[in-house]
C-alpha atoms as a PDB file:
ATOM      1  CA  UNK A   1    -151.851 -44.442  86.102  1.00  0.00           C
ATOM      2  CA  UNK A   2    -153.391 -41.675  88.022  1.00  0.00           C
ATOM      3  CA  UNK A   3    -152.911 -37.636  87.222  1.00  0.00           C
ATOM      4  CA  UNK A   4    -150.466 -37.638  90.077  1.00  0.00           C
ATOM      5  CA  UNK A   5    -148.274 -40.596  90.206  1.00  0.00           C
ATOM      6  CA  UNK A   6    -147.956 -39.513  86.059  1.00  0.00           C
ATOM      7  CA  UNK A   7    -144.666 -39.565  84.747  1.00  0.00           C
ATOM      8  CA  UNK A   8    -143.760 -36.729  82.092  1.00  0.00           C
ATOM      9  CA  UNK A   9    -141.488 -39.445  80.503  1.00  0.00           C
ATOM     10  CA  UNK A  10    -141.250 -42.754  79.793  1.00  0.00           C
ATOM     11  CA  UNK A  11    -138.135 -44.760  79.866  1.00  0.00           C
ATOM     12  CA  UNK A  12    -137.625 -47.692  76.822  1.00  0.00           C
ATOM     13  CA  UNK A  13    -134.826 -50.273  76.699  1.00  0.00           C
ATOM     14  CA  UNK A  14    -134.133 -53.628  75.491  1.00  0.00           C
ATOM     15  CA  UNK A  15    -133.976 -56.505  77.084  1.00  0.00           C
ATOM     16  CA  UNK A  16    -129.851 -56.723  76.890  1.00  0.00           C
ATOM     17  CA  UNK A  17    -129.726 -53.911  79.492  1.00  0.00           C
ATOM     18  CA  UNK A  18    -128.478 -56.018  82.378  1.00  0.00           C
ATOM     19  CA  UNK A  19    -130.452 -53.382  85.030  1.00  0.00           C
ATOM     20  CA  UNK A  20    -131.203 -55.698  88.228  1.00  0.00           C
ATOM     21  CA  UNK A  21    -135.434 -56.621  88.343  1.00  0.00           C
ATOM     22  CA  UNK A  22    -135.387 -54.435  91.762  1.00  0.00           C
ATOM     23  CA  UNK A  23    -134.078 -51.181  89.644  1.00  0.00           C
ATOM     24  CA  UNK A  24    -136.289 -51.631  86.505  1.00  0.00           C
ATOM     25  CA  UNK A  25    -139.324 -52.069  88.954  1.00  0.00           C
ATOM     26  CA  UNK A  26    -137.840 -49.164  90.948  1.00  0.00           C
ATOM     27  CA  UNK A  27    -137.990 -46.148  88.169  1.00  0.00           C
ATOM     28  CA  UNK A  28    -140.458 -48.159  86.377  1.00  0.00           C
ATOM     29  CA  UNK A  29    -138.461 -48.666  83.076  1.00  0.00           C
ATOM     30  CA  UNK A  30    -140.018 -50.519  80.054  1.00  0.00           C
ATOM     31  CA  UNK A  31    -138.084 -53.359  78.584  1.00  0.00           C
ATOM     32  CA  UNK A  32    -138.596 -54.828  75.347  1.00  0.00           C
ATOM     33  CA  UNK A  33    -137.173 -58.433  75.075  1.00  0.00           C
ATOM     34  CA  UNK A  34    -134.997 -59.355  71.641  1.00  0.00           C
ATOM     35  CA  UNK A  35    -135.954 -62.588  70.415  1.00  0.00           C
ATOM     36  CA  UNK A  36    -134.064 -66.029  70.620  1.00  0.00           C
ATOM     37  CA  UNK A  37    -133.959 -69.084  68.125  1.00  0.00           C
ATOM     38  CA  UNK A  38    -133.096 -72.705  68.026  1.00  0.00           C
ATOM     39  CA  UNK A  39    -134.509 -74.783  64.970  1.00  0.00           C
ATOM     40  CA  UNK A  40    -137.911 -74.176  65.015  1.00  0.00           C
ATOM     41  CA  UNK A  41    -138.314 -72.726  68.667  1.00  0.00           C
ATOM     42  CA  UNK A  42    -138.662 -68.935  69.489  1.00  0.00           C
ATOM     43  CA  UNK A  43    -138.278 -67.603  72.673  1.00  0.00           C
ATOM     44  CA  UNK A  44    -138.618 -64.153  74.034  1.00  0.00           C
ATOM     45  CA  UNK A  45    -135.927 -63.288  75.936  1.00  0.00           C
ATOM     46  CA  UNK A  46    -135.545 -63.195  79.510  1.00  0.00           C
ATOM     47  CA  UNK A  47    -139.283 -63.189  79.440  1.00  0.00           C
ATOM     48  CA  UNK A  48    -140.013 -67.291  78.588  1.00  0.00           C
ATOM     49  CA  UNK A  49    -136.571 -68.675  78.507  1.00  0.00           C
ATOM     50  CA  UNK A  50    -134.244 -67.764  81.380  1.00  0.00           C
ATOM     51  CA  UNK A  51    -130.565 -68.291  81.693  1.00  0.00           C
ATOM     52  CA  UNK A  52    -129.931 -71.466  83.186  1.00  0.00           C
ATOM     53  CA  UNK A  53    -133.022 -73.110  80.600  1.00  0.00           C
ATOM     54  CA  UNK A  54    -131.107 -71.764  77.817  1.00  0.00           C
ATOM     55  CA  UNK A  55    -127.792 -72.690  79.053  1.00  0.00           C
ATOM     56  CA  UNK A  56    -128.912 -76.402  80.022  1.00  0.00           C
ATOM     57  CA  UNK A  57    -130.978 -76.290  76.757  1.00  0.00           C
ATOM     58  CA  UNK A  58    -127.513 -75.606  74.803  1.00  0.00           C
ATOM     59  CA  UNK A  59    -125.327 -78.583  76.273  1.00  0.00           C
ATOM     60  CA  UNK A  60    -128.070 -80.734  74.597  1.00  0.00           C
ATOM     61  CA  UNK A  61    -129.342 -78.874  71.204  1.00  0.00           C
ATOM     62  CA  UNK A  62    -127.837 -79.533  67.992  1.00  0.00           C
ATOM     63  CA  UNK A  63    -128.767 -76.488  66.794  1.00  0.00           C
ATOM     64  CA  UNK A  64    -126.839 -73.460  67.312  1.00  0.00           C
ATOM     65  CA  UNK A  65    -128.739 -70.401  68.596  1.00  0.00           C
ATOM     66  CA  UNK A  66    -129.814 -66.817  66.845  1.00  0.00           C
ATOM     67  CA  UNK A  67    -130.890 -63.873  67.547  1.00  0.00           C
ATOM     68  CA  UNK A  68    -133.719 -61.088  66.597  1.00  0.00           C
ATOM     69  CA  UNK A  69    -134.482 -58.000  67.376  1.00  0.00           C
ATOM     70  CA  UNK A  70    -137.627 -57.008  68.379  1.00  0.00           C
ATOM     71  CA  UNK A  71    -140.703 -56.417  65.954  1.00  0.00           C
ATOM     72  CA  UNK A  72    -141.668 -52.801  64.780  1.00  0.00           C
ATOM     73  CA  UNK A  73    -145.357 -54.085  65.833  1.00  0.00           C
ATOM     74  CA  UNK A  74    -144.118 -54.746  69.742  1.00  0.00           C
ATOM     75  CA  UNK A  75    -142.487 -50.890  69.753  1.00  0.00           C
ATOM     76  CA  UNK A  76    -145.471 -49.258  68.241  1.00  0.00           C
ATOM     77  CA  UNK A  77    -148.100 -51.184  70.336  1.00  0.00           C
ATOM     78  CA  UNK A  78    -145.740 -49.817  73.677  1.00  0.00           C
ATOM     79  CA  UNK A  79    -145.311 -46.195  71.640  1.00  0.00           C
ATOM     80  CA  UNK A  80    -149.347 -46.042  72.237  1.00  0.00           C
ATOM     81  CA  UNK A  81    -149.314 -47.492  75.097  1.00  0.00           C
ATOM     82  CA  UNK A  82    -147.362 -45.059  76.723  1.00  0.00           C
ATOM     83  CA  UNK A  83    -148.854 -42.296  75.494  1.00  0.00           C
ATOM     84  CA  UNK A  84    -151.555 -42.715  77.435  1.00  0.00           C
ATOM     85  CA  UNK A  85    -149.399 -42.591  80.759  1.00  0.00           C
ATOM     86  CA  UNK A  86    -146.731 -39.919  79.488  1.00  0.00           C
ATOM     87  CA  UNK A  87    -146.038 -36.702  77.420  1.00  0.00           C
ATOM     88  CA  UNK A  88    -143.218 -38.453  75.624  1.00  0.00           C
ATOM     89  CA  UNK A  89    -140.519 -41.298  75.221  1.00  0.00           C
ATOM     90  CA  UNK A  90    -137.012 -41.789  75.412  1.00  0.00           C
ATOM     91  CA  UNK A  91    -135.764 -45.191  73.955  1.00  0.00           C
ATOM     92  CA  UNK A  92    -131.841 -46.459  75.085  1.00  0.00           C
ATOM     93  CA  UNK A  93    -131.062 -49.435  72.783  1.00  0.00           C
ATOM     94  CA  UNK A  94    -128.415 -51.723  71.779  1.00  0.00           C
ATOM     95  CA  UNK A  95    -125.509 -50.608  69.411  1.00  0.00           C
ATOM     96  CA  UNK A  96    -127.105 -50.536  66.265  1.00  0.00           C
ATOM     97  CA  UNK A  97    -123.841 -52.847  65.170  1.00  0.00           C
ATOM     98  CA  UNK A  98    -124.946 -54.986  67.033  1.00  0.00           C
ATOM     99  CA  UNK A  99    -128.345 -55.601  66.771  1.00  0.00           C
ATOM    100  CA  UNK A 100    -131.249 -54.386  64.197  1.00  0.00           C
ATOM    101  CA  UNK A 101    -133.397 -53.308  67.535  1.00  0.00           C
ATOM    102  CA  UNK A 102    -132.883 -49.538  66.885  1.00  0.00           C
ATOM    103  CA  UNK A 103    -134.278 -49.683  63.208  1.00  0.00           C
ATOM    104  CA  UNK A 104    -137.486 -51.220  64.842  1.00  0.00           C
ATOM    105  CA  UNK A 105    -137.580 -48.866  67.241  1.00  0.00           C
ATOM    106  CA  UNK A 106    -137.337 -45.733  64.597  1.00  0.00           C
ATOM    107  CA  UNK A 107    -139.865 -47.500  62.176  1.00  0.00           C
ATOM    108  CA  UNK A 108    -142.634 -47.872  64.711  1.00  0.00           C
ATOM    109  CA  UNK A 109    -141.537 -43.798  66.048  1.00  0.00           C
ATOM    110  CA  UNK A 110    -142.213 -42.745  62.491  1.00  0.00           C
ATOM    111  CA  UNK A 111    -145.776 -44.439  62.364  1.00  0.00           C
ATOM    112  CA  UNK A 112    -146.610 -42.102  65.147  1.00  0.00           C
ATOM    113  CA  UNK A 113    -145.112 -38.928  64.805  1.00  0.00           C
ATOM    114  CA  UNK A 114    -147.724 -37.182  67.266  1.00  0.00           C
ATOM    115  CA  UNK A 115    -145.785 -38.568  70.382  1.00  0.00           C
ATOM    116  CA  UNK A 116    -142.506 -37.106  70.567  1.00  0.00           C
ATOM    117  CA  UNK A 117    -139.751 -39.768  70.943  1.00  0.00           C
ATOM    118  CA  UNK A 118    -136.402 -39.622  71.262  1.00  0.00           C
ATOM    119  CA  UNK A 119    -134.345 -42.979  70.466  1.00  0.00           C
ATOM    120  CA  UNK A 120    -130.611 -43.341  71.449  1.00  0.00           C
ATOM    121  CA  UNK A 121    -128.244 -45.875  70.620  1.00  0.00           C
ATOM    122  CA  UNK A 122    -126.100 -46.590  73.478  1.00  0.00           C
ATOM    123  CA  UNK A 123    -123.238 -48.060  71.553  1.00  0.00           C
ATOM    124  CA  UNK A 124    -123.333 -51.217  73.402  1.00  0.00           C
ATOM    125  CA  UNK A 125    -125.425 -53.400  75.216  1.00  0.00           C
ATOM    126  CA  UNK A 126    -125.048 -55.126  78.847  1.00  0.00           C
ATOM    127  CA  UNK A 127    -124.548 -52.421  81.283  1.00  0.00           C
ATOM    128  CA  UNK A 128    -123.357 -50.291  79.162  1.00  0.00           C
ATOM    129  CA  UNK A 129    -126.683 -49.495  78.045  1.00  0.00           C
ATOM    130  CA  UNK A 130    -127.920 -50.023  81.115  1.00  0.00           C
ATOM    131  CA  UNK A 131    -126.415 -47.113  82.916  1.00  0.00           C
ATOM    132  CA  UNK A 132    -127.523 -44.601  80.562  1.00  0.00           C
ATOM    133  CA  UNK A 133    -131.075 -46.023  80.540  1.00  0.00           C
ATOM    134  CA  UNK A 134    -131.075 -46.189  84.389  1.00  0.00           C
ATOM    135  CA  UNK A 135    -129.783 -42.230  84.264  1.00  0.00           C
ATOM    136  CA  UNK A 136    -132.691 -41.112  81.700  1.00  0.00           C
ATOM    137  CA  UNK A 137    -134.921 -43.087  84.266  1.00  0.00           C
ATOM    138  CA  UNK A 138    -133.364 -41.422  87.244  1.00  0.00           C
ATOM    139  CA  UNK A 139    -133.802 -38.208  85.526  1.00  0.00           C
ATOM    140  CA  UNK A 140    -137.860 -39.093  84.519  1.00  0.00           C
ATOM    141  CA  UNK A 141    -138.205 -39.980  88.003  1.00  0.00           C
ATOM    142  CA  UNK A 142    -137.008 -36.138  88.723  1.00  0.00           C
ATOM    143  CA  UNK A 143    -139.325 -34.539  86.492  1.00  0.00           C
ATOM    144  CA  UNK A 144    -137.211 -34.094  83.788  1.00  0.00           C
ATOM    145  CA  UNK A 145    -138.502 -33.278  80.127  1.00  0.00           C
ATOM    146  CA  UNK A 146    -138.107 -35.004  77.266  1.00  0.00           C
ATOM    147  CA  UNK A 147    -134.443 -33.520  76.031  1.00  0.00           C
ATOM    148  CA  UNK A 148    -133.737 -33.965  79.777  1.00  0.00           C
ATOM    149  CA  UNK A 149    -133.949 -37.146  80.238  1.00  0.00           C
ATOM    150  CA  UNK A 150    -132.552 -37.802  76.356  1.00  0.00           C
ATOM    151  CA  UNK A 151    -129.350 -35.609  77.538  1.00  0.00           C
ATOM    152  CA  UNK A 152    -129.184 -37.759  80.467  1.00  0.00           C
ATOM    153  CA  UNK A 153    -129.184 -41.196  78.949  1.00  0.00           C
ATOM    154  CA  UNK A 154    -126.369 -39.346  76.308  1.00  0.00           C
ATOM    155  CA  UNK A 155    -124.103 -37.952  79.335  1.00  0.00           C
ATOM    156  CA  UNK A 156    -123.438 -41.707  79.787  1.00  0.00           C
ATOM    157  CA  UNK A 157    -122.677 -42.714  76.271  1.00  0.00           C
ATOM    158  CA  UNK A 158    -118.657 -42.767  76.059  1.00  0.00           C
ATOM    159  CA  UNK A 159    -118.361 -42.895  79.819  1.00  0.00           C
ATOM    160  CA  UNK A 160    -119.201 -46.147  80.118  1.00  0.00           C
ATOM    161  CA  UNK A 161    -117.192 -49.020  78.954  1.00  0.00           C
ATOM    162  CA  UNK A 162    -117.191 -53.087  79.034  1.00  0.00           C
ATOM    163  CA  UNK A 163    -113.956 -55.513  79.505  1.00  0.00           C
ATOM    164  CA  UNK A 164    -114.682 -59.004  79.173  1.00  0.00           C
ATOM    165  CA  UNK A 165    -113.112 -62.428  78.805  1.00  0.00           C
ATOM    166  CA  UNK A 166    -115.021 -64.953  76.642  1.00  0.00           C
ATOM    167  CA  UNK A 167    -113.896 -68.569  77.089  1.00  0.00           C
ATOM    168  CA  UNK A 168    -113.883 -69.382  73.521  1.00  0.00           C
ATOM    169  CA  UNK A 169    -114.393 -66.944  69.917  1.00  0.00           C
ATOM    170  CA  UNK A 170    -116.231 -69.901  68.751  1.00  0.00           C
ATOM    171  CA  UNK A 171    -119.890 -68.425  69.542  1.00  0.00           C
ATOM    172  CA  UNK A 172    -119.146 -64.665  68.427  1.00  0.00           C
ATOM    173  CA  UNK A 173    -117.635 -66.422  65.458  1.00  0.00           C
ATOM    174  CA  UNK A 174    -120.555 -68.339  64.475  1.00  0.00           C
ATOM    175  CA  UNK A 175    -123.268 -65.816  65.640  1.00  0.00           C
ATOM    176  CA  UNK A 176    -121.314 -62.832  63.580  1.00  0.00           C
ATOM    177  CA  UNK A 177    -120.886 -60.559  66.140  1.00  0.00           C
ATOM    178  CA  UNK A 178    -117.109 -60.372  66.009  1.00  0.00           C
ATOM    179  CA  UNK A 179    -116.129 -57.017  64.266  1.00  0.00           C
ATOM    180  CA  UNK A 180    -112.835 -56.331  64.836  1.00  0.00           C
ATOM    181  CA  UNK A 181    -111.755 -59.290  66.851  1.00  0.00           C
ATOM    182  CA  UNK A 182    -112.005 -61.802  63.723  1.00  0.00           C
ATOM    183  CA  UNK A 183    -108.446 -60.631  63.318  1.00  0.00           C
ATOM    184  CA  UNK A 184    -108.004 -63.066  66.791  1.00  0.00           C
ATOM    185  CA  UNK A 185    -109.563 -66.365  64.889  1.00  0.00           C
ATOM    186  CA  UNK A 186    -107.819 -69.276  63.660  1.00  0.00           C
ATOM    187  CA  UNK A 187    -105.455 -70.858  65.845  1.00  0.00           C
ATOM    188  CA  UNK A 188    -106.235 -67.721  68.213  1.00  0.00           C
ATOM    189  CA  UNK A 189    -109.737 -69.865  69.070  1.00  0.00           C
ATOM    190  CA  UNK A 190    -107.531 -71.520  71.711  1.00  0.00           C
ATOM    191  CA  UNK A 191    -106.483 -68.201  73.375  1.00  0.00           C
ATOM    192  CA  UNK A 192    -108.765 -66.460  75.962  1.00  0.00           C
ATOM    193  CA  UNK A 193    -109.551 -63.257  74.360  1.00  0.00           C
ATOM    194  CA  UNK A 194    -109.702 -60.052  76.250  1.00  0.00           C
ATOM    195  CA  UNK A 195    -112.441 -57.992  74.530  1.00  0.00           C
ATOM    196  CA  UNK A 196    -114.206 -54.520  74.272  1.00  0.00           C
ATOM    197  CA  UNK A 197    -117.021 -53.038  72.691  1.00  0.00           C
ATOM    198  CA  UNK A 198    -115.968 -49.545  71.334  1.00  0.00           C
ATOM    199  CA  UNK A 199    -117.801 -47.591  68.899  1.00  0.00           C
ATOM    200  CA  UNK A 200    -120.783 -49.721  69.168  1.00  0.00           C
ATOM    201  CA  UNK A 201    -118.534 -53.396  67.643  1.00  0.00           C
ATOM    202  CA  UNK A 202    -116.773 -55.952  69.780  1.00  0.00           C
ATOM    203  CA  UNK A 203    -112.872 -55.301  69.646  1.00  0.00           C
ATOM    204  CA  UNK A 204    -110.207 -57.001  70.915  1.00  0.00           C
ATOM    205  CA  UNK A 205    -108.158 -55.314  73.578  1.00  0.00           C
ATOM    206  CA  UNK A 206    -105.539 -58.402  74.500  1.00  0.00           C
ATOM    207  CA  UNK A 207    -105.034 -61.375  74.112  1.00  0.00           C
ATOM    208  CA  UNK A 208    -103.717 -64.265  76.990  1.00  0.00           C
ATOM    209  CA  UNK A 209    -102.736 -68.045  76.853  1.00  0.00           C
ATOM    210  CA  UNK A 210    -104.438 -68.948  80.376  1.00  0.00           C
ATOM    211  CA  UNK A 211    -107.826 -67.527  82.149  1.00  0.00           C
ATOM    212  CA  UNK A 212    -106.337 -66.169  85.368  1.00  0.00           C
ATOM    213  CA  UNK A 213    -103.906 -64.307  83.146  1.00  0.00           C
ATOM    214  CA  UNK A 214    -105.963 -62.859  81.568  1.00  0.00           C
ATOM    215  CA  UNK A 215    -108.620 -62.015  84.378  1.00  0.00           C
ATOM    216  CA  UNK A 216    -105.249 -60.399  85.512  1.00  0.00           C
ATOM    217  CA  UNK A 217    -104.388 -58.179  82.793  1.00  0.00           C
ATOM    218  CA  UNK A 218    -108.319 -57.262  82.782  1.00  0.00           C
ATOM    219  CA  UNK A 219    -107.177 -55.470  86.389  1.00  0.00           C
ATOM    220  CA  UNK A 220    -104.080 -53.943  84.430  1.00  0.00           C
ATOM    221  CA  UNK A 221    -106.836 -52.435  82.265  1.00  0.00           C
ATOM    222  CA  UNK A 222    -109.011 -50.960  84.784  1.00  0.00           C
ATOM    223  CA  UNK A 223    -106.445 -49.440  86.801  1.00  0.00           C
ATOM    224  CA  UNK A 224    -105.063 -47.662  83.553  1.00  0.00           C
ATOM    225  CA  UNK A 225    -108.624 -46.043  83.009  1.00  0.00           C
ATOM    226  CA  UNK A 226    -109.531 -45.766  86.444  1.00  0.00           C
ATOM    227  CA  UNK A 227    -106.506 -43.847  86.917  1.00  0.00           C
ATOM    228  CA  UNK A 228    -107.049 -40.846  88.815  1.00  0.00           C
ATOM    229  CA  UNK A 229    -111.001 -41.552  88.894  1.00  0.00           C
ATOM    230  CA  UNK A 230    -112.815 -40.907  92.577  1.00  0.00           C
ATOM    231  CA  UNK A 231    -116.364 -42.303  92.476  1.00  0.00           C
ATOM    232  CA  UNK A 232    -116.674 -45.371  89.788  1.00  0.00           C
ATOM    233  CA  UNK A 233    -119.568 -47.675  89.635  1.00  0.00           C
ATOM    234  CA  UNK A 234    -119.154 -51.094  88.158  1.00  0.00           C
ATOM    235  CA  UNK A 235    -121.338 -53.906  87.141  1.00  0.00           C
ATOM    236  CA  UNK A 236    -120.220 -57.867  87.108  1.00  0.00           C
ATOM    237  CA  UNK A 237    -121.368 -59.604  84.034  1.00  0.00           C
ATOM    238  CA  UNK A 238    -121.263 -63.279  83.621  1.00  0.00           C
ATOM    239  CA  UNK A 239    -122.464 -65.968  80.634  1.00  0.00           C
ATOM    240  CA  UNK A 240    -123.089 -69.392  83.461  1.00  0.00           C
ATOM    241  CA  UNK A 241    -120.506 -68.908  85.416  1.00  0.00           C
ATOM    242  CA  UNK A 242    -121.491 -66.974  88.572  1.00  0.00           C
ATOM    243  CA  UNK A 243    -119.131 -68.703  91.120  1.00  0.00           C
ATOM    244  CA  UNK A 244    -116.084 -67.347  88.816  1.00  0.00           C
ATOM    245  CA  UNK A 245    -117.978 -64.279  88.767  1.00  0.00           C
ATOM    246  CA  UNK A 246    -118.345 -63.893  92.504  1.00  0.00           C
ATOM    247  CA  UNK A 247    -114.242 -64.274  92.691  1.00  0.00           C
ATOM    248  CA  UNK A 248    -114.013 -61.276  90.314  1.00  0.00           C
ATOM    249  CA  UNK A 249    -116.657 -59.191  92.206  1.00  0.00           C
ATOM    250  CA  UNK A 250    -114.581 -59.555  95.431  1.00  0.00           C
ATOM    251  CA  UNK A 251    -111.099 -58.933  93.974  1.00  0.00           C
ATOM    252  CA  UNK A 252    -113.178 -55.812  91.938  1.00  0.00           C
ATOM    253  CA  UNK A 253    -114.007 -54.565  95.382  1.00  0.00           C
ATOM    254  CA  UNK A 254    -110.950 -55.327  97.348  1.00  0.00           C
ATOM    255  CA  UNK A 255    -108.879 -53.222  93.962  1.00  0.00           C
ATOM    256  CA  UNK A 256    -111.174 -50.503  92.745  1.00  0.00           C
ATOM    257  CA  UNK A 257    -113.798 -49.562  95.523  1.00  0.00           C
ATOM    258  CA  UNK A 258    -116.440 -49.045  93.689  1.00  0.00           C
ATOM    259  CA  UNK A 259    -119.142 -46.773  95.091  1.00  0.00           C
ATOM    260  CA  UNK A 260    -121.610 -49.472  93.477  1.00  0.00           C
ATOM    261  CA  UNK A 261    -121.266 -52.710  92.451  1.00  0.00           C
ATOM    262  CA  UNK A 262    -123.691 -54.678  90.631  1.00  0.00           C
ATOM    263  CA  UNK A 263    -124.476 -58.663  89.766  1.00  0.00           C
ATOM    264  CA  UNK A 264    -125.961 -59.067  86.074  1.00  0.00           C
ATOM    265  CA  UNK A 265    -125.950 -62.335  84.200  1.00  0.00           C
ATOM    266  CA  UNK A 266    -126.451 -62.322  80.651  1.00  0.00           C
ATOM    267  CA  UNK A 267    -129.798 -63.209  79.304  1.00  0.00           C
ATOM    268  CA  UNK A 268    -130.020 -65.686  76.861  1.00  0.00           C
ATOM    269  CA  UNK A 269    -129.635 -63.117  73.508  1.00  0.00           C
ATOM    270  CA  UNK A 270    -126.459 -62.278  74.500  1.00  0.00           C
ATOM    271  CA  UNK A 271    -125.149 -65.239  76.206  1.00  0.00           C
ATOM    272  CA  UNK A 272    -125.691 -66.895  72.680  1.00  0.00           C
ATOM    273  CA  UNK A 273    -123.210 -65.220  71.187  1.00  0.00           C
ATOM    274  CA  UNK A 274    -120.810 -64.457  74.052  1.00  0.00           C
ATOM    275  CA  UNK A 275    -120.996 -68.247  75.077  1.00  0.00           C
ATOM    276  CA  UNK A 276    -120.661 -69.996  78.136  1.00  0.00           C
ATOM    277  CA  UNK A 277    -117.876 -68.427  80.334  1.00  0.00           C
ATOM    278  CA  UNK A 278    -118.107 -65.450  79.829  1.00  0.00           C
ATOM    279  CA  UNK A 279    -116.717 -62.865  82.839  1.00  0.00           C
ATOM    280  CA  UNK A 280    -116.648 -59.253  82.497  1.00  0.00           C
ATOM    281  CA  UNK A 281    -116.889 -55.987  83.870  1.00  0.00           C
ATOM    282  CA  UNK A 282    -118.747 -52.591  82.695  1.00  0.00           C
ATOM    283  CA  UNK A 283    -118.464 -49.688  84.266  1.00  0.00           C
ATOM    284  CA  UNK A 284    -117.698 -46.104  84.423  1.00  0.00           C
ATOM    285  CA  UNK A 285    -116.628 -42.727  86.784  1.00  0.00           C
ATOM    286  CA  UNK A 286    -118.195 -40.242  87.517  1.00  0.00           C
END
């Protein structure tokens, strides 16, 4: 990188920040994929599985998948990397509830403490860690030192929220990634669940009998906290099933006017645990 397209910052997340291809390329943010595993096969995610491998790969597999987070080794070797091309680091990262990809993060940080990094935990994953990575970007891209493009990313953190439907508990049952909504298990696996992710764990927020009830009451939702709320960005997440998702997106639109609206589908780490049929919505106002 030459002296003058240099950067002050660089921008770290994870690979379960659902930030369009277009956007990452655009403010040149650095993604470090989690890690997927069936039996004896280990992918990287999003980088040599994709979405519709994994999903086809999981109507045939008899083993169920898990997840890792990524190795101290793959943060330190981008920590130096970066070094070269920046005066510092931010890092955005999945909830630490969630995942054990901030505790990599910090160990490789504290092999190097002569480049100043600053790691955040988001408190969720999917979009909402993508916003506040793509506003610590937007604020490297601007010039911004390290505390602000940190204070950026943090601006974000409690503004943005997630809503989504899951067509079965079954996979966030198995992959232990429930929290608070195990109270919803049992006979509740039948129901379609209605769930959040607040202080960094999956809750429930409702639970409905049918899916286009409770796609329904997921509107009811959004209209109580967009109450009020002038210029709210939104982001359509979906687990293999983007033609149910393309029905939300419109009815999003037609309801909320969002002043953006994005399409993310799950990668693979995520999608393991949310399970096919998954439809949600993160977003936030400004």
């Amino acid at each position: 990188m030459n002296q003058t397209n240099r950067r002050r910052i660089a921008v770290v997340t994870d690979s379960t920040a659902y930030l369009p291809p277009e956007i990452v390329q655009e403010y040149d943010i650095h993604v470090v994929p989690l890690c997927l595993i069936m039996g004896e096969k280990q992918w990287m995610d999003n980088v040599d599985i994709d979405p519709p491998t994994f999903y086809e790969l999981l109507k045939t597999s008899s083993d169920f998948p898990k997840t890792s987070q990524p190795t101290v080794a793959a943060f330190h070797e981008l920590f130096v990397k970066l070094s070269q091309e920046a005066e510092g680091i931010v890092v955005v990262a999945i909830s630490d509830e969630l995942s054990g990809t901030l505790d990599s993060a910090r160990a490789a940080a504290a092999e190097l403490p002569d480049i100043p990094i600053e790691i955040i935990d988001s408190r969720g994953t999917s979009m909402m860690l993508g916003y506040p990575a793509l506003a610590a970007a937007q604020a490297a891209a601007a010039g911004g030192d390290l505390t602000t493009v940190a204070d950026a990313a943090r601006a974000l953190i409690g503004k943005a929220h997630i809503y989504f439907v899951v067509d079965t508990l079954e996979y966030l049952h198995r992959g232990g990634r429930i929290g608070a909504a195990a109270k919803l298990l049992g006979s509740a696996l039948n129901l379609k669940p209605i769930l959040q992710i607040q202080d960094g764990i999956i809750k429930p927020l409702a639970k409905v009998r049918t899916r286009r009830k409770a796609l329904e009451k997921v509107y009811e939702l959004l209209a109580e906290q967009l109450a009020g709320a002038q210029r709210v960005h939104m982001a359509v997440i979906n687990v293999a099933a983007q033609q149910e998702a393309a029905r939300f997106k419109q009815e999003l639109v037609q309801r909320f006017h969002p002043v953006e609206i994005m399409d993310t589908e799950c990668s693979p780490v995520i999608g393991a645990h949310a399970g096919p049929g998954t439809v949600g919505v993160a977003f936030y106002a400004e």
